[in-house]
PDB file of N, CA and C in Angstrom:
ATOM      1  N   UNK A   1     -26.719 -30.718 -13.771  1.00  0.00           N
ATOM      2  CA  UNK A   1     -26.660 -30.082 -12.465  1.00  0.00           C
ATOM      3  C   UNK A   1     -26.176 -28.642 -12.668  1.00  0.00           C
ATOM      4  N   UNK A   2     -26.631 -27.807 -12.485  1.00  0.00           N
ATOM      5  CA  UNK A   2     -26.244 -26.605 -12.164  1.00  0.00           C
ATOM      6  C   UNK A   2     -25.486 -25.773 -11.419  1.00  0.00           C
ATOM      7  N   UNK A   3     -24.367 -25.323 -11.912  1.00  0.00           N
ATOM      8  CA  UNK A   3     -23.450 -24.461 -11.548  1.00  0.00           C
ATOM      9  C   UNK A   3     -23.253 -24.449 -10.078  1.00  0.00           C
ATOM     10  N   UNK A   4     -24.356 -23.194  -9.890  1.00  0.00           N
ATOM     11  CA  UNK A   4     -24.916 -23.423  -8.245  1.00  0.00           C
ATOM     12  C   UNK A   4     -24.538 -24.771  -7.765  1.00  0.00           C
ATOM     13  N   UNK A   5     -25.410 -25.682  -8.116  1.00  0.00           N
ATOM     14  CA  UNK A   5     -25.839 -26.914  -6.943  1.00  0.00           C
ATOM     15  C   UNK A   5     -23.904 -27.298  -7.039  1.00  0.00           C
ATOM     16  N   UNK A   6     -23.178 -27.544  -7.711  1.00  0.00           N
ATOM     17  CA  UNK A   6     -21.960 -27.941  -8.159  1.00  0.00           C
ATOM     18  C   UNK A   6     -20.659 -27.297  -6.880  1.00  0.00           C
ATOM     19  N   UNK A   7     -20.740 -26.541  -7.059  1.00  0.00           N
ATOM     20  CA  UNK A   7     -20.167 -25.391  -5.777  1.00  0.00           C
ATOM     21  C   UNK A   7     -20.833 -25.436  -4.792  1.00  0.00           C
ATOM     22  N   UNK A   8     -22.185 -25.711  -4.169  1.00  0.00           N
ATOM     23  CA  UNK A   8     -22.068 -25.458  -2.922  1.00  0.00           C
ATOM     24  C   UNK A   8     -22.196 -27.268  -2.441  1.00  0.00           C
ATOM     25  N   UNK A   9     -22.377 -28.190  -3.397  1.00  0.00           N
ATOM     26  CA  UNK A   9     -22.159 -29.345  -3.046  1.00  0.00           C
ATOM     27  C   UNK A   9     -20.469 -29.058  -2.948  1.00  0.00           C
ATOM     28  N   UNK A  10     -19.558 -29.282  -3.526  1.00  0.00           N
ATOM     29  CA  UNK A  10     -18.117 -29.049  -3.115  1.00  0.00           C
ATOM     30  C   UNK A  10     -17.786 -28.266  -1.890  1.00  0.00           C
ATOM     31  N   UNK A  11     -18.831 -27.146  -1.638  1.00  0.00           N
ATOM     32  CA  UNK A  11     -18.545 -26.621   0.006  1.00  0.00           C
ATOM     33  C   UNK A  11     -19.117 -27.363   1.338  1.00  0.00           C
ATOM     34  N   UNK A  12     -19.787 -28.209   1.176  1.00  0.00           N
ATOM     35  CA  UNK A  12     -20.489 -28.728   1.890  1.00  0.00           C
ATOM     36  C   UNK A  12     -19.627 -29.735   2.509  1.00  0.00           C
ATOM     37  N   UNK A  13     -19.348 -30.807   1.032  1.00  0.00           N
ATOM     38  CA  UNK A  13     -18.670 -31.868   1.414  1.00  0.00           C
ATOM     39  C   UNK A  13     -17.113 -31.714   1.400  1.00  0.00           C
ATOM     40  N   UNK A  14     -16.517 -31.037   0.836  1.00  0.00           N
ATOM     41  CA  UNK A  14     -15.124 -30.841   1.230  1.00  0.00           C
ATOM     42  C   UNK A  14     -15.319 -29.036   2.251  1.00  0.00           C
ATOM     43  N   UNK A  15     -15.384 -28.425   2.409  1.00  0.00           N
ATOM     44  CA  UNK A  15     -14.556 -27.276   2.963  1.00  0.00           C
ATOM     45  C   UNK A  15     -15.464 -26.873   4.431  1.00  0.00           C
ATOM     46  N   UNK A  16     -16.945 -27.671   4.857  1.00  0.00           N
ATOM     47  CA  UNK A  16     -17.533 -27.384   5.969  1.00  0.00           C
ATOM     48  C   UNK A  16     -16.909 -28.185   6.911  1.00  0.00           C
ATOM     49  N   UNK A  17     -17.084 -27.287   8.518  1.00  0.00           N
ATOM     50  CA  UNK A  17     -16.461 -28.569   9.174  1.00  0.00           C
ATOM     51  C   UNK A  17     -17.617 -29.266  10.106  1.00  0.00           C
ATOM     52  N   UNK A  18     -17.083 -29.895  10.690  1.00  0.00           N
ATOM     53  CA  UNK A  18     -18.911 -31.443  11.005  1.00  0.00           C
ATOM     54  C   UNK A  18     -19.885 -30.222  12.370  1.00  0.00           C
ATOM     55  N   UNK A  19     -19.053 -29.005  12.430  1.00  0.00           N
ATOM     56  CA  UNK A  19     -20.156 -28.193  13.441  1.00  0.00           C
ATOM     57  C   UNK A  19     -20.497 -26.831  12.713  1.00  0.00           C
ATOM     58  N   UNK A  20     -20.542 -26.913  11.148  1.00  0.00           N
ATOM     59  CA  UNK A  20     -21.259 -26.335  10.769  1.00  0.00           C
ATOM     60  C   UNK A  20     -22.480 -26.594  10.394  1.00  0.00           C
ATOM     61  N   UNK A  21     -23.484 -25.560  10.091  1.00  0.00           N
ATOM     62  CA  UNK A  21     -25.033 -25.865   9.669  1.00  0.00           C
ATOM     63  C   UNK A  21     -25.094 -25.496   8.253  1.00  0.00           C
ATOM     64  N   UNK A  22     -25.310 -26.555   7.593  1.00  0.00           N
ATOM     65  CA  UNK A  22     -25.322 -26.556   5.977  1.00  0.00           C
ATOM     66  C   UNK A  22     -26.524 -26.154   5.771  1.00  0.00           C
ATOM     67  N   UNK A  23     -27.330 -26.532   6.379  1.00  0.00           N
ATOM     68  CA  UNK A  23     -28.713 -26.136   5.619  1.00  0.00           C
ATOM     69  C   UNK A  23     -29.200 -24.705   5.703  1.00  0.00           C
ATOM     70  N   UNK A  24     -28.451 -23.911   6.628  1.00  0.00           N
ATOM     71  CA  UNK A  24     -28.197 -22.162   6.682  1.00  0.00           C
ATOM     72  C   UNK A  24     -27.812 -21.438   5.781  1.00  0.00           C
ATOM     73  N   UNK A  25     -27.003 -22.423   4.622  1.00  0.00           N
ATOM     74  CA  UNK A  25     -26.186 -21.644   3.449  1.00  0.00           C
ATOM     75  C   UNK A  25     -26.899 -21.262   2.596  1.00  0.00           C
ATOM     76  N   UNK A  26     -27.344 -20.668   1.710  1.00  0.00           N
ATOM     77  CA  UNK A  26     -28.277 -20.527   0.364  1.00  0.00           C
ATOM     78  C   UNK A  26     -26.848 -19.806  -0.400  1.00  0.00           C
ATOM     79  N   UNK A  27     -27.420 -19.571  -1.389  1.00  0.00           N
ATOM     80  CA  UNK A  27     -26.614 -18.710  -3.055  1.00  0.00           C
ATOM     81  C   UNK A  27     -25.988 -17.717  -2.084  1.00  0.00           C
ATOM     82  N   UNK A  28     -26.358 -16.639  -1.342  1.00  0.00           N
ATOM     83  CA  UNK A  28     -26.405 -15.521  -0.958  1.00  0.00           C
ATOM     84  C   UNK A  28     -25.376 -15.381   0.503  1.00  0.00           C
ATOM     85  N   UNK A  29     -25.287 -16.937   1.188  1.00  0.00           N
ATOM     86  CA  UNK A  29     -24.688 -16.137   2.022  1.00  0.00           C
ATOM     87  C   UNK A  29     -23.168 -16.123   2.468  1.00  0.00           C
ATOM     88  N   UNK A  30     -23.305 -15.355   3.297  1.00  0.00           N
ATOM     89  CA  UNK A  30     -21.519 -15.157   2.918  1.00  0.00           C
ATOM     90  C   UNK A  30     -20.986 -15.737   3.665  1.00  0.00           C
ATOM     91  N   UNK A  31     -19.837 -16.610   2.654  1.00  0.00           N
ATOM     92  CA  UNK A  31     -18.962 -17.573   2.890  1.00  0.00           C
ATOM     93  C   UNK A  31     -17.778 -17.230   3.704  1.00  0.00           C
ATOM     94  N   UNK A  32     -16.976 -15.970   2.919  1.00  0.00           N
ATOM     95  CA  UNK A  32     -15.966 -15.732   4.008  1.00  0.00           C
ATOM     96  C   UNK A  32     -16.048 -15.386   5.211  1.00  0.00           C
ATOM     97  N   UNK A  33     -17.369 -13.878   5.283  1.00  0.00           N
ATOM     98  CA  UNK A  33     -17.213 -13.207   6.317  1.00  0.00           C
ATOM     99  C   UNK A  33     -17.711 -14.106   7.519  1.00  0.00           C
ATOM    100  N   UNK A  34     -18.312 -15.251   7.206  1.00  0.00           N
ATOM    101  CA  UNK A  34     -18.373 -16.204   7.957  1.00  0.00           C
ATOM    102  C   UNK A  34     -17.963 -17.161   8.215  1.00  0.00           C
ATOM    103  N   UNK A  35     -16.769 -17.452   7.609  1.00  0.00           N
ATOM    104  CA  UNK A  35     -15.630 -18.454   8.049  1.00  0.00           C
ATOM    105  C   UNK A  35     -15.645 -19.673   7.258  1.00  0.00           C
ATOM    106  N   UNK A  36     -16.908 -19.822   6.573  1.00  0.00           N
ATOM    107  CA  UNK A  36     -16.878 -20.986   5.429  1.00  0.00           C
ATOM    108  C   UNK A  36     -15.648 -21.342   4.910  1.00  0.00           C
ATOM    109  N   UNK A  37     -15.599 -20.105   4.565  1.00  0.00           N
ATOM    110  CA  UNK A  37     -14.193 -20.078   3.241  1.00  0.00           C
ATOM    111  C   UNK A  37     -12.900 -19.642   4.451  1.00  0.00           C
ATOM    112  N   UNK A  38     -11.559 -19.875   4.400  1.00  0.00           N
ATOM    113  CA  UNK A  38     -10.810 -19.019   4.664  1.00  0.00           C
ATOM    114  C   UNK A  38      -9.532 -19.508   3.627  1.00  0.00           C
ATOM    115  N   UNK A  39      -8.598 -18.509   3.936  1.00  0.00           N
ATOM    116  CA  UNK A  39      -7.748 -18.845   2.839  1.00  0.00           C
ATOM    117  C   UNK A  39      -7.130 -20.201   1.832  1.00  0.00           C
ATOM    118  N   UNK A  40      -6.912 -21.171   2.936  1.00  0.00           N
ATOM    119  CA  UNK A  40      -6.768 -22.620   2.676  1.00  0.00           C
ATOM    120  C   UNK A  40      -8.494 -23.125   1.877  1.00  0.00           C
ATOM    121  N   UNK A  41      -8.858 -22.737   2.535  1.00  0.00           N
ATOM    122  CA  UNK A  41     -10.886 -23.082   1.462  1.00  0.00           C
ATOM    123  C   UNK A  41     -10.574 -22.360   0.147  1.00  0.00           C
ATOM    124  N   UNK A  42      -9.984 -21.320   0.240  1.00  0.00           N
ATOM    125  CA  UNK A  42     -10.075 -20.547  -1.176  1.00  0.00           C
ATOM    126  C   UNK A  42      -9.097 -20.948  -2.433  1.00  0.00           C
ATOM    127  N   UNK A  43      -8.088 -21.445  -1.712  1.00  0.00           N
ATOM    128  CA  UNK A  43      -7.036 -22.517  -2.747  1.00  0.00           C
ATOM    129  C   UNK A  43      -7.868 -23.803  -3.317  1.00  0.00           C
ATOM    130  N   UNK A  44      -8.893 -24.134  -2.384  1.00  0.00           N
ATOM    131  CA  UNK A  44      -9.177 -25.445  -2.687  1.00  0.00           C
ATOM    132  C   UNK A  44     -10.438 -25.588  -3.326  1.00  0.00           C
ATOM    133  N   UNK A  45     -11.050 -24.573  -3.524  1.00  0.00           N
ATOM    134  CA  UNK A  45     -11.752 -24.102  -4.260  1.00  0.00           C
ATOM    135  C   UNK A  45     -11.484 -23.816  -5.250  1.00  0.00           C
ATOM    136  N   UNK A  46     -10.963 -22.978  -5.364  1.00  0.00           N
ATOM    137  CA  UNK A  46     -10.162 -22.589  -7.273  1.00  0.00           C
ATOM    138  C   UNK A  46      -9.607 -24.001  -7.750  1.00  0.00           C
ATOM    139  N   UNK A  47      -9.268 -24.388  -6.830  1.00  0.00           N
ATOM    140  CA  UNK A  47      -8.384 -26.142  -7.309  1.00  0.00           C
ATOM    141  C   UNK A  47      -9.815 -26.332  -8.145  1.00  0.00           C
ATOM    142  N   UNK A  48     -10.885 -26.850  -7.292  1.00  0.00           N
ATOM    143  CA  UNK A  48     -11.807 -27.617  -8.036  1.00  0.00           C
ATOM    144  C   UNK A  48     -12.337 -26.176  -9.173  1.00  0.00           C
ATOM    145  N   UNK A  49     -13.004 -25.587  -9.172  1.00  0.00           N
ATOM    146  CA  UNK A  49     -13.303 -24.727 -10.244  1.00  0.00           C
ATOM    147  C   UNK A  49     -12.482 -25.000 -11.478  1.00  0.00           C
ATOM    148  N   UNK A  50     -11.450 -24.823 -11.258  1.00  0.00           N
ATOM    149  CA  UNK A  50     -10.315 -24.812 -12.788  1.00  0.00           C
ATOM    150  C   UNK A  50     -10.355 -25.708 -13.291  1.00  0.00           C
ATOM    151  N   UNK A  51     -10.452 -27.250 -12.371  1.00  0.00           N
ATOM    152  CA  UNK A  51     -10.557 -28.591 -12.882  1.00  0.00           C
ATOM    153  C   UNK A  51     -12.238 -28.736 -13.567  1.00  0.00           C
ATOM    154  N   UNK A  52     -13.031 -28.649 -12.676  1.00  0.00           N
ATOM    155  CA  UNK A  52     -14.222 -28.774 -12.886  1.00  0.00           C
ATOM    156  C   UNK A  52     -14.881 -28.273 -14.194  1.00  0.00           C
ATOM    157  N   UNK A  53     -14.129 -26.624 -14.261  1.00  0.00           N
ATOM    158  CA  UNK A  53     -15.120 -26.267 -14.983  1.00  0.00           C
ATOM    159  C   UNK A  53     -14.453 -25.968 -16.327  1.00  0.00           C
ATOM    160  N   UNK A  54     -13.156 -26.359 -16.110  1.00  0.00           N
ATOM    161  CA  UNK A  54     -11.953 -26.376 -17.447  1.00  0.00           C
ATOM    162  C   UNK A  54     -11.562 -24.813 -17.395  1.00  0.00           C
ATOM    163  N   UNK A  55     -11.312 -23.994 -16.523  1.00  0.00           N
ATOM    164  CA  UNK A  55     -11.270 -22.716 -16.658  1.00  0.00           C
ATOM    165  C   UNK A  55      -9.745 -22.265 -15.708  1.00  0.00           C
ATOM    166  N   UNK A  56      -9.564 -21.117 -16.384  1.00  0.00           N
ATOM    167  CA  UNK A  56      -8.394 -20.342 -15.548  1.00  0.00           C
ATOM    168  C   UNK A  56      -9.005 -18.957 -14.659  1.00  0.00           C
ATOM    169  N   UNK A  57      -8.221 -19.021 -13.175  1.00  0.00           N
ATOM    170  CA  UNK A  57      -9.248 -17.612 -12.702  1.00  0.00           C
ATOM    171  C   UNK A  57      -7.706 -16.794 -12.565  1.00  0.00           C
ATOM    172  N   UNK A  58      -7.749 -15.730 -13.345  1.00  0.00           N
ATOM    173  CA  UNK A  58      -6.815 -15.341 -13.440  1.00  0.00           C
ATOM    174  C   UNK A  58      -6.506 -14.406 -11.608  1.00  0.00           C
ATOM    175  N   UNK A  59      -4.977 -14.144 -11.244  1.00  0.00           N
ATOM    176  CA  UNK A  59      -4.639 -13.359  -9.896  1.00  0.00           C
ATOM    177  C   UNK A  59      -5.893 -12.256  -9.698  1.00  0.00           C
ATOM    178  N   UNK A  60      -5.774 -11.453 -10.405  1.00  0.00           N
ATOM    179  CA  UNK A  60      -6.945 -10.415 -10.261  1.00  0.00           C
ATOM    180  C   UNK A  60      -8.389 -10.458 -10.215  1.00  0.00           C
ATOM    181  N   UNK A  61      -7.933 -11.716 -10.285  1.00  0.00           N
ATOM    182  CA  UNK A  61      -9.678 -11.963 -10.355  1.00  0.00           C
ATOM    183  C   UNK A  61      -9.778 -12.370  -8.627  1.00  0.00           C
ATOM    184  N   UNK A  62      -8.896 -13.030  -8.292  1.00  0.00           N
ATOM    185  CA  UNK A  62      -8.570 -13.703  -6.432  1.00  0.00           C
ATOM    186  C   UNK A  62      -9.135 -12.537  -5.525  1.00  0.00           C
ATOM    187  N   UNK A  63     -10.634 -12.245  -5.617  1.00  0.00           N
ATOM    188  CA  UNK A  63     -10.632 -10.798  -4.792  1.00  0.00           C
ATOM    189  C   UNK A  63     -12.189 -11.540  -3.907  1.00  0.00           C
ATOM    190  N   UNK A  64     -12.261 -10.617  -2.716  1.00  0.00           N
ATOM    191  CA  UNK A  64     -13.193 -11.483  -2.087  1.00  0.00           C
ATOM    192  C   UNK A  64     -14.711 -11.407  -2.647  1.00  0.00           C
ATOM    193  N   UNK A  65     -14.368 -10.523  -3.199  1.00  0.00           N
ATOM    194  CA  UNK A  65     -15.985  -9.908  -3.723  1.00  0.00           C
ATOM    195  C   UNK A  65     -16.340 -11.118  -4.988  1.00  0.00           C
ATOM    196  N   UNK A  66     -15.467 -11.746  -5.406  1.00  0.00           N
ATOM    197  CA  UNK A  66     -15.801 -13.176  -6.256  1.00  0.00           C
ATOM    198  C   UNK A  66     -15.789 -13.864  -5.400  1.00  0.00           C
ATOM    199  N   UNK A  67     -15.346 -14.469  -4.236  1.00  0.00           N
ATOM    200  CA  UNK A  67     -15.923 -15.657  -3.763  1.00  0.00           C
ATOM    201  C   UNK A  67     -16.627 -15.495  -2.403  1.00  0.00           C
ATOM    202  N   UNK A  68     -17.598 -14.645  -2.473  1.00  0.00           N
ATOM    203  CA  UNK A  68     -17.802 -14.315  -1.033  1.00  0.00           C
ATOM    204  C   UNK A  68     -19.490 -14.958  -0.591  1.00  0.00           C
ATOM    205  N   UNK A  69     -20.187 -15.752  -2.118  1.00  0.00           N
ATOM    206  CA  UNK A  69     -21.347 -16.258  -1.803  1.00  0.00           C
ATOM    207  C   UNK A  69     -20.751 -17.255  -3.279  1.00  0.00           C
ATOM    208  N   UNK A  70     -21.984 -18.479  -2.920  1.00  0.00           N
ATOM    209  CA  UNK A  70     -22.094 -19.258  -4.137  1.00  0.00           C
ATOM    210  C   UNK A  70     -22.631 -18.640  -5.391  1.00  0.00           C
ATOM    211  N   UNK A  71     -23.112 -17.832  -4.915  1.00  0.00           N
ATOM    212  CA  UNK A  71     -24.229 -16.494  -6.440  1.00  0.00           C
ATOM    213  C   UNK A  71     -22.621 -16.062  -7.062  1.00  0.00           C
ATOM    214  N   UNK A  72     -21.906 -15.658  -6.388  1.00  0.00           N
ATOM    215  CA  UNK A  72     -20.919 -14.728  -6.680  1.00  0.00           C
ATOM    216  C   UNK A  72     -19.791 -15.685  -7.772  1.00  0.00           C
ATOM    217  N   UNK A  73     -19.217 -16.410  -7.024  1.00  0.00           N
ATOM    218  CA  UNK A  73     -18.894 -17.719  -7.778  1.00  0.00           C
ATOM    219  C   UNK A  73     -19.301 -18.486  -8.857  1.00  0.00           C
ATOM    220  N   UNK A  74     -20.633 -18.321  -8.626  1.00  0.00           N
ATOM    221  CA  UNK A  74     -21.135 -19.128  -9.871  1.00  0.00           C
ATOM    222  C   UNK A  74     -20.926 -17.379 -11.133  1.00  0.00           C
ATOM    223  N   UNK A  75     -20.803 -16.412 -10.871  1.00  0.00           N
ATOM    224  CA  UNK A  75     -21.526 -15.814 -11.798  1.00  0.00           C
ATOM    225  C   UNK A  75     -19.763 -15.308 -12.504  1.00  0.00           C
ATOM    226  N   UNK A  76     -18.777 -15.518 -11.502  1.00  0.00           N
ATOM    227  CA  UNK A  76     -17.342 -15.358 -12.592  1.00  0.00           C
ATOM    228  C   UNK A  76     -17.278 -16.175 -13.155  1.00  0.00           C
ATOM    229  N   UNK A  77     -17.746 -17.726 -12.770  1.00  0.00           N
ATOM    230  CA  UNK A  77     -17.725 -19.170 -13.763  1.00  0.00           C
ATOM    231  C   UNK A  77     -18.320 -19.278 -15.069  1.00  0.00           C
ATOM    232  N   UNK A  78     -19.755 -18.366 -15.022  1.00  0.00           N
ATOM    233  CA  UNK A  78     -20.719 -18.110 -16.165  1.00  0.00           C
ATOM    234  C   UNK A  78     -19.703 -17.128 -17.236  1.00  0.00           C
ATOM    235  N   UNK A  79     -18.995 -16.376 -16.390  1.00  0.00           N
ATOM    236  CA  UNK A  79     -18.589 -15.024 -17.266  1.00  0.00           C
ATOM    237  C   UNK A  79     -17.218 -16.032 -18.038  1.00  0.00           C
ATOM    238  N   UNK A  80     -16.608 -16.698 -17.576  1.00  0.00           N
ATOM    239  CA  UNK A  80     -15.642 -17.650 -17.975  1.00  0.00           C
ATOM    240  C   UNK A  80     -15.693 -18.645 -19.553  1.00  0.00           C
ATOM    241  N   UNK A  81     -17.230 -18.994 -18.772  1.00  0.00           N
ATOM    242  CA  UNK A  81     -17.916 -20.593 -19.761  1.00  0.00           C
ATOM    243  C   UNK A  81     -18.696 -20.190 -20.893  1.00  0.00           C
ATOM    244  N   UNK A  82     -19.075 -18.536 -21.250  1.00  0.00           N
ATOM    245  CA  UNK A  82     -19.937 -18.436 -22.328  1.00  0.00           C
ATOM    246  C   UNK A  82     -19.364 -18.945 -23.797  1.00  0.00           C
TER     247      UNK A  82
END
């Protein structure tokens, strides 16, 4: 399964709530500025990432411009896992 599918299955089933529209989301769109994510989503997210993908995201990395689409996310995870 791929990166992608991995993360936005984890947003779907843990961090959407039952009156959002999942099938609106693709790689691209944005999670925070649309409320997907908010701060409590973004703890719980890194929770699973670190576990998931055996990785550390270091403080500086905690910026919105990394988690602001699943593209974006997946592509600090890639930069992590080479």
């Amino acid at each position: 399964m791929s990166i992608e599918k991995q993360i936005m299955d984890f947003i779907v089933t843990t961090l959407l709530k039952k009156t959002d529209i999942h099938e609106n989301i693709t790689d691209t769109y944005p999670l925070i500025e649309t409320g997907i994510i908010d701060s409590l989503g973004i703890l719980k997210l890194l929770s699973f990432l670190e576990e998931k993908f055996n990785i550390h995201i270091m403080d500086e990395e905690l910026i919105p411009e990394n988690f602001d689409t699943v593209q974006s996310i997946s592509s600090l995870i890639k930069g992590k896992i080479k």
